[in-house]
Protein backbone atom coordinates (compact mmCIF):
# COMPACT_ATOMS: atom_id res chain seq x y z
CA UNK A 1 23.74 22.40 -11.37
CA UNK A 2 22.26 20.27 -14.14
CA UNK A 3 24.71 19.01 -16.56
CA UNK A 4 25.05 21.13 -20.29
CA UNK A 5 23.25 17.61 -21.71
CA UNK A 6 21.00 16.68 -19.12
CA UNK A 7 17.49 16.28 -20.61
CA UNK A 8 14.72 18.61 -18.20
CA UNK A 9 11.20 17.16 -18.43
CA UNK A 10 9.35 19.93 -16.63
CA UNK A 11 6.60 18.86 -14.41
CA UNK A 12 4.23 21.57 -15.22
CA UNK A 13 3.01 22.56 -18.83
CA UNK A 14 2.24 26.16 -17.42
CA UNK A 15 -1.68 25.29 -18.21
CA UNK A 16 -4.21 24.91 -15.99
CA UNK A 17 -5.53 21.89 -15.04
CA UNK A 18 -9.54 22.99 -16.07
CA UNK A 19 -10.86 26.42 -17.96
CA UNK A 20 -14.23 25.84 -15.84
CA UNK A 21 -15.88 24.50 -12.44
CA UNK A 22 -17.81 22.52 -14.68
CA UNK A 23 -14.86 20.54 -16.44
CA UNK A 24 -12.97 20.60 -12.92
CA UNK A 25 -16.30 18.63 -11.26
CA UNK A 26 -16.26 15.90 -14.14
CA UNK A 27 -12.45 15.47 -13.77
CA UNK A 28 -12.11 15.16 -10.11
CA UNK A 29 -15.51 13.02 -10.16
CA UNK A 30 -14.10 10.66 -12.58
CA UNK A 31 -10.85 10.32 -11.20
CA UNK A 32 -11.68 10.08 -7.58
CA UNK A 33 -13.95 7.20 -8.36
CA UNK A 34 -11.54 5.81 -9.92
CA UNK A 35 -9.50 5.89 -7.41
CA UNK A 36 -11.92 4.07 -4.92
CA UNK A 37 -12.69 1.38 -7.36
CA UNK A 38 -9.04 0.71 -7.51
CA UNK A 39 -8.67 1.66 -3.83
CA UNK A 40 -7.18 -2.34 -3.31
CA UNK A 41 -5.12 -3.27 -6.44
CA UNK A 42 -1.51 -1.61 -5.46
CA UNK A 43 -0.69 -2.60 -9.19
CA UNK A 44 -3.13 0.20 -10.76
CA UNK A 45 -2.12 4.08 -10.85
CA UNK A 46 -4.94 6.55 -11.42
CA UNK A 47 -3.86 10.52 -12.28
CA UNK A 48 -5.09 13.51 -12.93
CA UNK A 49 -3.51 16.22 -15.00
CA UNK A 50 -0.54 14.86 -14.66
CA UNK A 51 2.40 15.11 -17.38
CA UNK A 52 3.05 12.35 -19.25
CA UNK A 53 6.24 12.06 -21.54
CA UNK A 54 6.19 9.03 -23.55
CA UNK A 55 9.37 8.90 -25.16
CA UNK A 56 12.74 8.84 -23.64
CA UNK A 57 15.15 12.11 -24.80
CA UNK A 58 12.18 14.13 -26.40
CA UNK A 59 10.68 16.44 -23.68
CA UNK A 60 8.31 18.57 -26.39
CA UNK A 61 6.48 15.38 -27.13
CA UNK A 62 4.34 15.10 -23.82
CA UNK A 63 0.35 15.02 -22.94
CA UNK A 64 -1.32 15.61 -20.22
CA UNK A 65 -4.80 13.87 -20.21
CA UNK A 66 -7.36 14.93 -17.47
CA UNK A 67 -7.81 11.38 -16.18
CA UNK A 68 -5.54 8.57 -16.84
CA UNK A 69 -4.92 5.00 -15.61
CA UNK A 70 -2.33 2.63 -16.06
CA UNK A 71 -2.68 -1.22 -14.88
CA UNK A 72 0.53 -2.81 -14.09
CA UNK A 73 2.25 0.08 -11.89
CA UNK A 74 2.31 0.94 -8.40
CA UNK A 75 0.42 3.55 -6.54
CA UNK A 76 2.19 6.63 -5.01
CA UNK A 77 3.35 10.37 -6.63
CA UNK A 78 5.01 11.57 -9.09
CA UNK A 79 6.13 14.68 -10.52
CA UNK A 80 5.33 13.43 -14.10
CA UNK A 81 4.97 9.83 -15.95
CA UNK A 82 7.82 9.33 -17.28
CA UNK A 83 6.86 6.13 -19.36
CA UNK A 84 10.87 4.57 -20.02
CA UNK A 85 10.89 4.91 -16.33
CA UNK A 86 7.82 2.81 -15.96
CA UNK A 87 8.40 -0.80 -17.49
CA UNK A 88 7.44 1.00 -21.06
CA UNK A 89 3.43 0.80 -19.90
CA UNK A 90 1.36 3.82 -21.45
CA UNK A 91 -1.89 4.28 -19.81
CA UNK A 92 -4.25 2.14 -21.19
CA UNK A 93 -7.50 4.05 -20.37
CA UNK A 94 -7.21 8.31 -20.48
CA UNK A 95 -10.13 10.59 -20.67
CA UNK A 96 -10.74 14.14 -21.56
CA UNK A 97 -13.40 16.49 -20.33
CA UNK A 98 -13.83 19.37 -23.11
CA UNK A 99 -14.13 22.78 -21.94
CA UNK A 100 -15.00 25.69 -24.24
CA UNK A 101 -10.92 26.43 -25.08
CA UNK A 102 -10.60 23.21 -26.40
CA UNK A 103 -9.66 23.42 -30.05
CA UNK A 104 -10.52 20.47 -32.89
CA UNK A 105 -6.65 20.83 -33.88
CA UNK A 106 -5.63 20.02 -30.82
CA UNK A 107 -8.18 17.04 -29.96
CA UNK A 108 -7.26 15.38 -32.66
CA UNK A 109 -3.70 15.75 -32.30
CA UNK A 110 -4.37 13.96 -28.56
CA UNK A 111 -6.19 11.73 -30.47
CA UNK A 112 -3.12 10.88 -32.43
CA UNK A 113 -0.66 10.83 -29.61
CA UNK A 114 -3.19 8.13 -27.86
CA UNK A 115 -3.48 6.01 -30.70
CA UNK A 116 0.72 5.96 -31.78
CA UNK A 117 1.20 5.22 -27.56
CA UNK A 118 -0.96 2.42 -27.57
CA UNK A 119 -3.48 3.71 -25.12
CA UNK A 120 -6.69 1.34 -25.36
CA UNK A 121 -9.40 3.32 -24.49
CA UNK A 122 -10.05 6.93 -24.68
CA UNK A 123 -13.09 8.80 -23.77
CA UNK A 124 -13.86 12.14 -24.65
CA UNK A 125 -16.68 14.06 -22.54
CA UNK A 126 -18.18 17.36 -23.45
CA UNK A 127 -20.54 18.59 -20.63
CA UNK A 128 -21.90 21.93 -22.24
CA UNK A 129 -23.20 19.91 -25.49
CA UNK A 130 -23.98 16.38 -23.03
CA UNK A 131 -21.82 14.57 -25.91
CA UNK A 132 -19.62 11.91 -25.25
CA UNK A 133 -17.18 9.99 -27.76
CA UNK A 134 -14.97 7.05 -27.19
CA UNK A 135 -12.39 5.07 -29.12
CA UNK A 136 -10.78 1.68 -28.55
CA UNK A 137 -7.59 0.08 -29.54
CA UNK A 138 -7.55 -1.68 -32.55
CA UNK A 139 -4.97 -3.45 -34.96
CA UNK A 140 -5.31 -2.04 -38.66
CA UNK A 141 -4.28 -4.60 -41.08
CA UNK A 142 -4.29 -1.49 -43.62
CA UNK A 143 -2.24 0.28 -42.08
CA UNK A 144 1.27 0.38 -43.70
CA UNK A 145 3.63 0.01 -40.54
CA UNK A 146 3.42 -3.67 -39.24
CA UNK A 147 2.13 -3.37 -35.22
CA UNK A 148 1.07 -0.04 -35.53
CA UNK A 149 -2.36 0.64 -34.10
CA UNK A 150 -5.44 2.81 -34.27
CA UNK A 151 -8.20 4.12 -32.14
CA UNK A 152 -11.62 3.22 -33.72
CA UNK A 153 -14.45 5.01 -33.16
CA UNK A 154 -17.16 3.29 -30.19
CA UNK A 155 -20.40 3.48 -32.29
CA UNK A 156 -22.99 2.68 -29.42
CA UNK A 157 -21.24 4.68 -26.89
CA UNK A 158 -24.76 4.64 -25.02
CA UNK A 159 -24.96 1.94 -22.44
CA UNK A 160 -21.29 1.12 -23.71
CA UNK A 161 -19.43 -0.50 -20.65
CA UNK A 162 -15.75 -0.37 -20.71
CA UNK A 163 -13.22 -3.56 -20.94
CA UNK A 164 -10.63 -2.37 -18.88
CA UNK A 165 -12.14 -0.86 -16.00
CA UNK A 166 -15.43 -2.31 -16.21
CA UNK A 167 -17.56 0.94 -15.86
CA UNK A 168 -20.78 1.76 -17.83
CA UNK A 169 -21.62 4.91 -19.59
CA UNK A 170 -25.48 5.93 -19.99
CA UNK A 171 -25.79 9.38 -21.33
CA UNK A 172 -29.51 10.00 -19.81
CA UNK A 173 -31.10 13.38 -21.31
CA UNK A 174 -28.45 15.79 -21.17
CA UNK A 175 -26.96 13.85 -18.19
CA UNK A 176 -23.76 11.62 -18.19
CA UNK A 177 -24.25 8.77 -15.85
CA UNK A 178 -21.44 6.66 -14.92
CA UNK A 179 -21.44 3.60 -13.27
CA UNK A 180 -19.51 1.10 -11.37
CA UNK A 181 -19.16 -2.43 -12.34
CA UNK A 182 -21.72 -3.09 -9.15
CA UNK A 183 -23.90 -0.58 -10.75
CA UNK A 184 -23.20 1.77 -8.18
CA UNK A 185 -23.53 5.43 -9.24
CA UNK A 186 -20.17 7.81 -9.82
CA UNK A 187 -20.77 9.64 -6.41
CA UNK A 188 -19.75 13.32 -6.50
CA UNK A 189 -19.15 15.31 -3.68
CA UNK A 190 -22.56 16.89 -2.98
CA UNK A 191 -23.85 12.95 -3.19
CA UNK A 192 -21.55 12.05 -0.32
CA UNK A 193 -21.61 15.46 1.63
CA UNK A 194 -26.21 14.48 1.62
CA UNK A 195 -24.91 10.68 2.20
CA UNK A 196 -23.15 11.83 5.19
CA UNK A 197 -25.51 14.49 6.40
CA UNK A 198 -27.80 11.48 6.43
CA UNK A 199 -25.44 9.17 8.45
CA UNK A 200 -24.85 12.27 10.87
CA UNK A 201 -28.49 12.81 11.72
CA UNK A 202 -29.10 9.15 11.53
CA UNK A 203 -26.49 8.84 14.14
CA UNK A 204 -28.05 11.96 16.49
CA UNK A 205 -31.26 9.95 16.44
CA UNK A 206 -29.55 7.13 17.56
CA UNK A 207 -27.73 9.12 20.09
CA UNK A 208 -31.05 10.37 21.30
CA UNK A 209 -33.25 7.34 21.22
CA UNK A 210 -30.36 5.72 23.60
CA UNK A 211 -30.48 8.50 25.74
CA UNK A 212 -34.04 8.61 26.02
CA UNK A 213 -34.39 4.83 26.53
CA UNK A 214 -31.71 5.45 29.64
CA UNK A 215 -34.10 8.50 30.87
CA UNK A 216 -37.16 5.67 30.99
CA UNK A 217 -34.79 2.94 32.74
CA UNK A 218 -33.62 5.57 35.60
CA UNK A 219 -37.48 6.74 35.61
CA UNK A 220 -38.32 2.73 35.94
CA UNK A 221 -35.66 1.78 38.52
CA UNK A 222 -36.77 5.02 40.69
CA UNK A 223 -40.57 4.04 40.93
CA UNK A 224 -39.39 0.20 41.44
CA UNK A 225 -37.58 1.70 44.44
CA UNK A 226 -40.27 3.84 45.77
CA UNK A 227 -42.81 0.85 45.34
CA UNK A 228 -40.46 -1.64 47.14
CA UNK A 229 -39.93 1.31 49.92
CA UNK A 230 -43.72 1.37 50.69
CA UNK A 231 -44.26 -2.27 50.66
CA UNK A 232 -41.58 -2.51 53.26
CA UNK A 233 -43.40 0.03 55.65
CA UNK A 234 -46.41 -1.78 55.08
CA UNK A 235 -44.53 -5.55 56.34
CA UNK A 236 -44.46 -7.07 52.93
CA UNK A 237 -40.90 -7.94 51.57
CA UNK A 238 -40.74 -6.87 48.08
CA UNK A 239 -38.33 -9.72 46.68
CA UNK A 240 -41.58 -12.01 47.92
CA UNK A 241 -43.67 -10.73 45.41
């Protein structure tokens, strides 16, 4: 049994991690490239939907972005980022895919959390209006608490290529198009299952043209044979010739 004082930071906020197949595509397209840029730095941890407390002892004040990544820990589950746990780092890049529940009130207050938790970069995609908005860390003289920070608005978003992870956004007619840093296109999964269905038959052909070129050896080797045979009933020694 937990102890009368013992702190519970649930690992589920009872929501669901998209209201649409539409946001769920952009999420799991954005985070499992992600991943596979990442694929070989064991110092870079890329989640999705995943809990995120920042603050040690206060369990209500939590977040849960749809994509986040933090450089500097390791790979490998969790139940929920506990950030005291985690050498203080707060993800430095997060991103949020709107859906059509998605509230202003509650955007910004995301908005807030980001900025007070020191994330750097935060992009905000919504795929019904083809509208995409980022912000990046920056330190506000003006502000009155020394070392607190902001997140300013990205003016040219368009062609706008990001310093951490070193992706580029092109929003192309009512199209998001994100790249990697080798200009690569964000595949999704119909891209790879056609990519693959092209490898498959590409491979069958292959398998065929071998089997065919081993048909016309036999067929070669067994008229060889038969010519050799009737040179030999006529006195003339094949290996002669």
């Amino acid at each position: 049994m937990l102890a009368t004082n013992q702190i519970v930071y649930p690992d589920s906020d009872g929501q669901p991690m998209a209201d649409n197949t539409k946001q769920f595509q952009w999420i799991t397209v954005i985070k499992t490239n992600l991943d596979w840029l990442f694929r070989d730095d064991e110092r870079v941890f890329v989640a999705g939907d995943l809990l995120w407390y920042p603050v040690e002892g206060n369990p209500k004040y939590r977040v849960a972005p749809d994509v986040m990544v933090v450089f500097g820990r390791p790979k490998g589950d969790r139940g929920s980022y506990k950030q005291w746990l985690e050498d203080d780092l707060a993800p430095q890049v997060v991103f949020e895919i709107l859906s059509p529940g998605n509230t202003e009130g509650e955007m910004e207050r995301k908005l807030q959390i980001y900025a007070r938790c020191g994330v750097e970069e935060y992009y905000i995609y919504d795929p019904d209006r083809s509208i995409l908005k980022g912000y990046q860390h920056s330190d506000d003289f003006f502000l009155d608490s020394p070392g607190e920070t902001i997140l300013e608005r990205i003016e040219s978003i368009n062609d706008w290529t990001s310093p951490r992870l070193g992706i580029s956004f092109r929003l192309i007619g009512d199209d998001l198009q994100i790249t990697h840093p080798d200009g690569r296109v964000f595949e999704t999964f119909d891209n790879v299952a056609t990519e693959r269905d092209l490898l498959l038959t590409d491979k069958q052909q292959l398998e065929a043209d071998k089997q065919q070129l081993e048909a016309d050896k036999q067929q070669l080797e067994s008229e060889k044979s038969k010519r050799d045979a009737k040179l030999r009933e006529l006195g003339i020694d094949p290996d002669t010739l």
